[in-house]
Protein backbone atom coordinates (compact mmCIF):
# COMPACT_ATOMS: atom_id res chain seq x y z
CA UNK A 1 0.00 0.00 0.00
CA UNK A 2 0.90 3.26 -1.07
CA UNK A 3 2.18 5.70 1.96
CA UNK A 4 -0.27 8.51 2.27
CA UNK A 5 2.19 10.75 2.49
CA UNK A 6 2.89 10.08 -1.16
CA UNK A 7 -0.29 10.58 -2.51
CA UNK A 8 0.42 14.04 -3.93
CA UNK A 9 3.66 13.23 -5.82
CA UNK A 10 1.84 10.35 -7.99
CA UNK A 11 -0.04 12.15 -10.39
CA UNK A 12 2.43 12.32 -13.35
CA UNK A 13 4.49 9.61 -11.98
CA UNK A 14 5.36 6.87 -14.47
CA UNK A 15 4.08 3.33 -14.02
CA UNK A 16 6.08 0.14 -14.47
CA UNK A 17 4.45 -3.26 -14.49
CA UNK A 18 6.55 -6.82 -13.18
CA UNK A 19 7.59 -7.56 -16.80
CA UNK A 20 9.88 -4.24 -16.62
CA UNK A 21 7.85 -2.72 -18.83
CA UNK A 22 6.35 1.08 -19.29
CA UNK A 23 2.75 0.65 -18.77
CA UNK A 24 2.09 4.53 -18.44
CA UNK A 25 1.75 7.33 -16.34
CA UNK A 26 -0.70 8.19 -13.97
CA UNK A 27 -3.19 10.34 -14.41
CA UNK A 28 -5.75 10.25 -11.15
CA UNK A 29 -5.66 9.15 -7.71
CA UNK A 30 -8.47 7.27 -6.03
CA UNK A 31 -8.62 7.56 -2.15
CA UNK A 32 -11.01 5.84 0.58
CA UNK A 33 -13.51 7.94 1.53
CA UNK A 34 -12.75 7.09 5.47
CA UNK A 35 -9.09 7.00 5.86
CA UNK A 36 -7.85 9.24 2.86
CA UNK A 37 -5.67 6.12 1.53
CA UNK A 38 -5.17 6.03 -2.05
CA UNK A 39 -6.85 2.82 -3.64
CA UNK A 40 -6.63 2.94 -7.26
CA UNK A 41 -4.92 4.81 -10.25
CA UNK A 42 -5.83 4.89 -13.43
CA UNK A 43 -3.19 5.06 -16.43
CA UNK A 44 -2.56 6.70 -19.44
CA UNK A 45 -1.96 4.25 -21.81
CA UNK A 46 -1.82 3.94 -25.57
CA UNK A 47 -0.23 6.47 -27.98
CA UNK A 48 -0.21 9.90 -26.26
CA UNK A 49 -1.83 8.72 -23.73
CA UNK A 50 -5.45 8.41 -25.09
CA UNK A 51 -6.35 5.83 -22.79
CA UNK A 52 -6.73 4.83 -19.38
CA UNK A 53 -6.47 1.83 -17.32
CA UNK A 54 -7.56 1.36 -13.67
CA UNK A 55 -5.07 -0.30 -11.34
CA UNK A 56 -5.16 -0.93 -7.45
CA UNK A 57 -2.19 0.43 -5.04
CA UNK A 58 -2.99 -2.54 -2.79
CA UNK A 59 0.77 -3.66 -3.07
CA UNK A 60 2.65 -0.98 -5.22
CA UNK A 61 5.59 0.64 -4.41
CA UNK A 62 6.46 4.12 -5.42
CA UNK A 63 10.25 5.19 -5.58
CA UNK A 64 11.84 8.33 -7.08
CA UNK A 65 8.55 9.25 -9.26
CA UNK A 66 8.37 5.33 -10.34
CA UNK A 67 5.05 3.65 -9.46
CA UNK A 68 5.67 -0.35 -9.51
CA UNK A 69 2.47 -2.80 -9.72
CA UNK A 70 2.49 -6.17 -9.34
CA UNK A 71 0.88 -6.36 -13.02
CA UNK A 72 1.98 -7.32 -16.11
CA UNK A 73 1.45 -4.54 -18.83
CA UNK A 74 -1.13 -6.30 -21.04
CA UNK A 75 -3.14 -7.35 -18.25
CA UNK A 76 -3.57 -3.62 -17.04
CA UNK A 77 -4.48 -2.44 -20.64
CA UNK A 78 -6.86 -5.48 -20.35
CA UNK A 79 -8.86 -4.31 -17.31
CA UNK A 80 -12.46 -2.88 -17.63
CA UNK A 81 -13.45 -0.14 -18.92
CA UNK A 82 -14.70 2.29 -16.28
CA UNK A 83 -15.38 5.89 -16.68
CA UNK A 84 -12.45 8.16 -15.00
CA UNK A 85 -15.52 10.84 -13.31
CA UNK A 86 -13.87 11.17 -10.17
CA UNK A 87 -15.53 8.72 -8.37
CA UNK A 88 -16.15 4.57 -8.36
CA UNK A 89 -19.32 3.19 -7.46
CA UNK A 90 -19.75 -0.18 -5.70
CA UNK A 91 -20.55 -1.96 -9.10
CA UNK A 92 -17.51 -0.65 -10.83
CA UNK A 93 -14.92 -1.45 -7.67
CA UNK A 94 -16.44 -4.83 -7.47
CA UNK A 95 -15.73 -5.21 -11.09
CA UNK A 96 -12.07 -3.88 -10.43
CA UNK A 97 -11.73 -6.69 -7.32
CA UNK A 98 -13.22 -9.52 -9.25
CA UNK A 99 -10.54 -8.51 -12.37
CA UNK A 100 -7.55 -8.04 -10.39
CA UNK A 101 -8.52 -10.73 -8.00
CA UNK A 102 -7.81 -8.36 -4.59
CA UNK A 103 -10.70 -8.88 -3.06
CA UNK A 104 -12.34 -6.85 -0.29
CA UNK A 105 -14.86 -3.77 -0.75
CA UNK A 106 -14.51 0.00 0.09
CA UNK A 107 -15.65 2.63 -2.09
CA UNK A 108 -12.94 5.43 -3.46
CA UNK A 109 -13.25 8.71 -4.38
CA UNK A 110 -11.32 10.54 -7.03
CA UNK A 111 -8.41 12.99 -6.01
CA UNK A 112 -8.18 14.58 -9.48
CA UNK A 113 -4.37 15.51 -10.31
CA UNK A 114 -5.42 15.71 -14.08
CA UNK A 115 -7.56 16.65 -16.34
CA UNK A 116 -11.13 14.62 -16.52
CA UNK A 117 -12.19 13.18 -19.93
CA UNK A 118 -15.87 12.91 -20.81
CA UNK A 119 -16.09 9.34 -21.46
CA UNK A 120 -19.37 6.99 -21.72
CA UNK A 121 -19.65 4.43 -19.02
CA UNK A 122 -18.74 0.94 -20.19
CA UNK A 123 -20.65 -2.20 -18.52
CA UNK A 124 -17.98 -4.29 -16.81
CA UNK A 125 -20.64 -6.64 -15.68
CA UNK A 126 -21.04 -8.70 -18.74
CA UNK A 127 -18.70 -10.34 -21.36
CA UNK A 128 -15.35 -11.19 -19.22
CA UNK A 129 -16.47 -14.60 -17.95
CA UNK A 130 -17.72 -17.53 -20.48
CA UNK A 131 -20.94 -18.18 -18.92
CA UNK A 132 -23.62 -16.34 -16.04
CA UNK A 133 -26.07 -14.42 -15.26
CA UNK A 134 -24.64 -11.34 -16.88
CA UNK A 135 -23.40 -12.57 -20.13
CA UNK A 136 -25.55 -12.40 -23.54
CA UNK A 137 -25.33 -13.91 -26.86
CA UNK A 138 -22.51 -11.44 -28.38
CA UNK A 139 -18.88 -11.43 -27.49
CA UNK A 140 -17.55 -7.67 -28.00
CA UNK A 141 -14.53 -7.66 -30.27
CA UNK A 142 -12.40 -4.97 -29.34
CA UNK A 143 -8.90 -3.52 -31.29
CA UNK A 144 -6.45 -0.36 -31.08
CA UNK A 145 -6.43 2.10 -33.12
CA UNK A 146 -3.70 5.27 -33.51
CA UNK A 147 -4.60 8.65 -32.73
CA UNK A 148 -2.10 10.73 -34.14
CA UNK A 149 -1.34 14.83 -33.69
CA UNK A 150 1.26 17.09 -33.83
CA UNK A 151 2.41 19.62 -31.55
CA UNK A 152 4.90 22.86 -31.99
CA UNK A 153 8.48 22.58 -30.67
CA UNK A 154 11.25 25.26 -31.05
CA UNK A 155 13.40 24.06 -33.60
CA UNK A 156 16.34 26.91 -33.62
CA UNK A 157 16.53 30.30 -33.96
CA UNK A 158 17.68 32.20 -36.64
CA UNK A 159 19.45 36.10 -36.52
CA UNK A 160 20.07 39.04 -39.09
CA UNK A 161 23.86 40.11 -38.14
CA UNK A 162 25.76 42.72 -40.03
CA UNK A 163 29.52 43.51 -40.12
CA UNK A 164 31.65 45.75 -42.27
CA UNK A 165 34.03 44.55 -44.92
CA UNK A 166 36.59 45.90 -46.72
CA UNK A 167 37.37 45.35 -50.09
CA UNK A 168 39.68 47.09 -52.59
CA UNK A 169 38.25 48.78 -55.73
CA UNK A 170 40.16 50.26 -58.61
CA UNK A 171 38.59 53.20 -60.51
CA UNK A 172 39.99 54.30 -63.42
CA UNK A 173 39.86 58.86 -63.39
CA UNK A 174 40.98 60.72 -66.87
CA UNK A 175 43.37 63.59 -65.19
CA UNK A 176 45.47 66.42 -67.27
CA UNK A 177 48.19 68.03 -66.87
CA UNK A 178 50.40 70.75 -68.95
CA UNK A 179 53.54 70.42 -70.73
CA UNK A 180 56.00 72.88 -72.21
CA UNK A 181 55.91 73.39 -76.61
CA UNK A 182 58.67 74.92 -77.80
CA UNK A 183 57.58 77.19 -81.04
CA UNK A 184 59.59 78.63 -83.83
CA UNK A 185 57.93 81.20 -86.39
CA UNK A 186 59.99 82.69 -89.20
CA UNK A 187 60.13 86.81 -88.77
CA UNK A 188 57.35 88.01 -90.86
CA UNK A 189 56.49 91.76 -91.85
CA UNK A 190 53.70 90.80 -89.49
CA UNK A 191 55.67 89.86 -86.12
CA UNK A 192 58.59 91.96 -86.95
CA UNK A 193 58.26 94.62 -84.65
CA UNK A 194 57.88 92.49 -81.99
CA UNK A 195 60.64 90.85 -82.76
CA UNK A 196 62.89 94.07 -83.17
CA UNK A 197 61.47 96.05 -79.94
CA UNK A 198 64.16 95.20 -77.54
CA UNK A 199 68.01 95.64 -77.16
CA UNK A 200 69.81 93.83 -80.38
CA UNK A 201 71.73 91.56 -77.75
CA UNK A 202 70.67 90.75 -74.52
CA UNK A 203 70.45 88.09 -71.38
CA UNK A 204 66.93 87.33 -71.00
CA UNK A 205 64.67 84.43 -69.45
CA UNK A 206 61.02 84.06 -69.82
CA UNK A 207 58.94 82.05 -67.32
CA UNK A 208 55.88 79.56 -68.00
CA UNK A 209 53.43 78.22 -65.01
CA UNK A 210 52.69 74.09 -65.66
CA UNK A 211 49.08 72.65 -64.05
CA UNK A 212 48.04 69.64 -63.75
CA UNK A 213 44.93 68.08 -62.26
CA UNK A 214 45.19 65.52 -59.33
CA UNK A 215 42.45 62.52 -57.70
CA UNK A 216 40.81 63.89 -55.43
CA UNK A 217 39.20 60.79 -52.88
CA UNK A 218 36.07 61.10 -51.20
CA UNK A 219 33.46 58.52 -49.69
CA UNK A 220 29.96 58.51 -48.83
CA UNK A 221 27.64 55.83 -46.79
CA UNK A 222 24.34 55.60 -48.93
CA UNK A 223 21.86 52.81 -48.16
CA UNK A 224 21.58 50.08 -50.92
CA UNK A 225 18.77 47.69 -49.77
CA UNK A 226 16.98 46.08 -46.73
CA UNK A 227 16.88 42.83 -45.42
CA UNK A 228 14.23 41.37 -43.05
CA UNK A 229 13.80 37.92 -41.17
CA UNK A 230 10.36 36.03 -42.00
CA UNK A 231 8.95 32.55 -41.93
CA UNK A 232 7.13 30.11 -44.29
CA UNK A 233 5.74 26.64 -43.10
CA UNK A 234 6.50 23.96 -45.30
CA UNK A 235 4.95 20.74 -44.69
CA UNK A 236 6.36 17.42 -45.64
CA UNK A 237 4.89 14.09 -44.78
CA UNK A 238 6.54 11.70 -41.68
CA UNK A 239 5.43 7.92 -41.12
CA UNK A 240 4.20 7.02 -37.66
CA UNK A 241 5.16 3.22 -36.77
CA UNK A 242 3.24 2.26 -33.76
CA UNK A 243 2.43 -1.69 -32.88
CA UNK A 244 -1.75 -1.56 -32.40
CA UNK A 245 -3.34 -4.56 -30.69
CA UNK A 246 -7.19 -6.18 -31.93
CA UNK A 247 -8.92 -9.19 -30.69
CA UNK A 248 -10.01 -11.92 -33.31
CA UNK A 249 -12.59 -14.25 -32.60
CA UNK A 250 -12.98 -17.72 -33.75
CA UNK A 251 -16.05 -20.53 -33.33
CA UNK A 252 -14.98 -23.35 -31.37
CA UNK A 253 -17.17 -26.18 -32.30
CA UNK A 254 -17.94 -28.56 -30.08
CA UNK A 255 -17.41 -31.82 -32.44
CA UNK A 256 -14.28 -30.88 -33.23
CA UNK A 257 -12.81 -29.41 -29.74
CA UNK A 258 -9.96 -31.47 -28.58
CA UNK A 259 -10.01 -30.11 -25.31
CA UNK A 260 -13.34 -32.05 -24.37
């Protein structure tokens, strides 16, 4: 039996049945209605959970979040069918006791550490035992099926950075520049009295000013486009490989049974 103590910490915990296996996790706590002990669990099993399983505490063991029953995991996923509403009747908890063979009567309430589904109440007085009062005609045939959804997870982030580089760039600039011509005119009737205005012999030096043109470097910052960060979903199709469980049922007839 569960410590009471405990009873808070086992919503969420994860269930492990005596073949080692994950059976699920739990998802309510059932506690007597006189001494506040927790009685039964039920357990999400099934892909993502979409199902749940009664199971009794009467000897469990819970360790470091880890719920152990003495069950093995197909024989919890096995057990009836009653509706998670917070509470068990008699009916139902005799049902539970006569599946899991523990015996014994008291009525449980539900200490609800999860979320209740809305789920149709199943009869768990008929079909489990080959002959009674409570069995009919029919023999329910029951299978799994796969519920699958998808859910969003942060996949990475991505950033807009910007850094200056350098580069080198070669322009190619036309630039001018002036250069002595050295002239010679015959004396002409025309010129001749320039030619004739100063001393017959002299010393003399005339003087020209050269210009040239030099690059002249300048740089400017203008803005040449913008850049922005967006997303677009693209969807691409995964396969989901999950092992799904039916019953099959056969006609045994009697002429032919070996077993007689």
């Amino acid at each position: 039996m569960i410590d009471t103590n405990s009873t808070g910490d086992l919503a969420g915990a994860t269930v492990y049945g005596t073949d080692g296996d994950k059976i699920g996790t739990v998802g309510q706590v059932y506690l007597d209605t006189d001494t506040q002990a927790p009685l039964w669990v039920t357990i999400k099993t099934g892909l993502f959970g979409t199902s749940e399983s009664f199971a009794p505490l009467e000897s469990a063991t819970y360790d470091g979040g880890e719920l152990r029953i003495p069950f093995e995991k197909a024989f919890v996923k096995d057990a009836p069918r009653i509706a998670d509403d917070g509470s068990l009747s008699q009916d139902e908890e005799d049902a539970l006791y006569a599946y899991y063979g523990a015996g014994g009567s008291t009525t449980a309430t539900g200490f609800a550490d999860a979320p209740v589904r809305d789920e149709a109440p199943v009869d768990t007085q008929g079909g489990y035992d080959t002959s009674g009062p409570t069995t009919d005609d029919a023999m329910t045939r029951s299978e799994e099926q796969l519920h699958v959804g998808t859910e969003k997870v942060e996949a990475g982030r991505a950033r807009l950075r910007k850094h200056v580089v350098t580069e080198m760039q070669t322009v190619e600039v036309p630039v001018s520049h002036e250069e002595v011509t050295l002239t010679r005119e015959p004396i002409t009737e025309a010129n001749v009295g320039q030619a004739t205005s100063g001393p017959n012999l002299s010393d003399e030096e005339h003087e020209v000013v050269l210009t040239e043109e030099r690059v002249v470097v300048n740089k400017e910052t203008v803005p040449v486009e913008r850049v922005a960060l967006g997303t677009e979903t693209v969807t691409e199709k995964q396969q989901v490989t999950e092992e799904v469980g039916h019953e099959e049922i056969e006609l045994v007839d009697p002429k032919t049974d070996t077993r007689n």
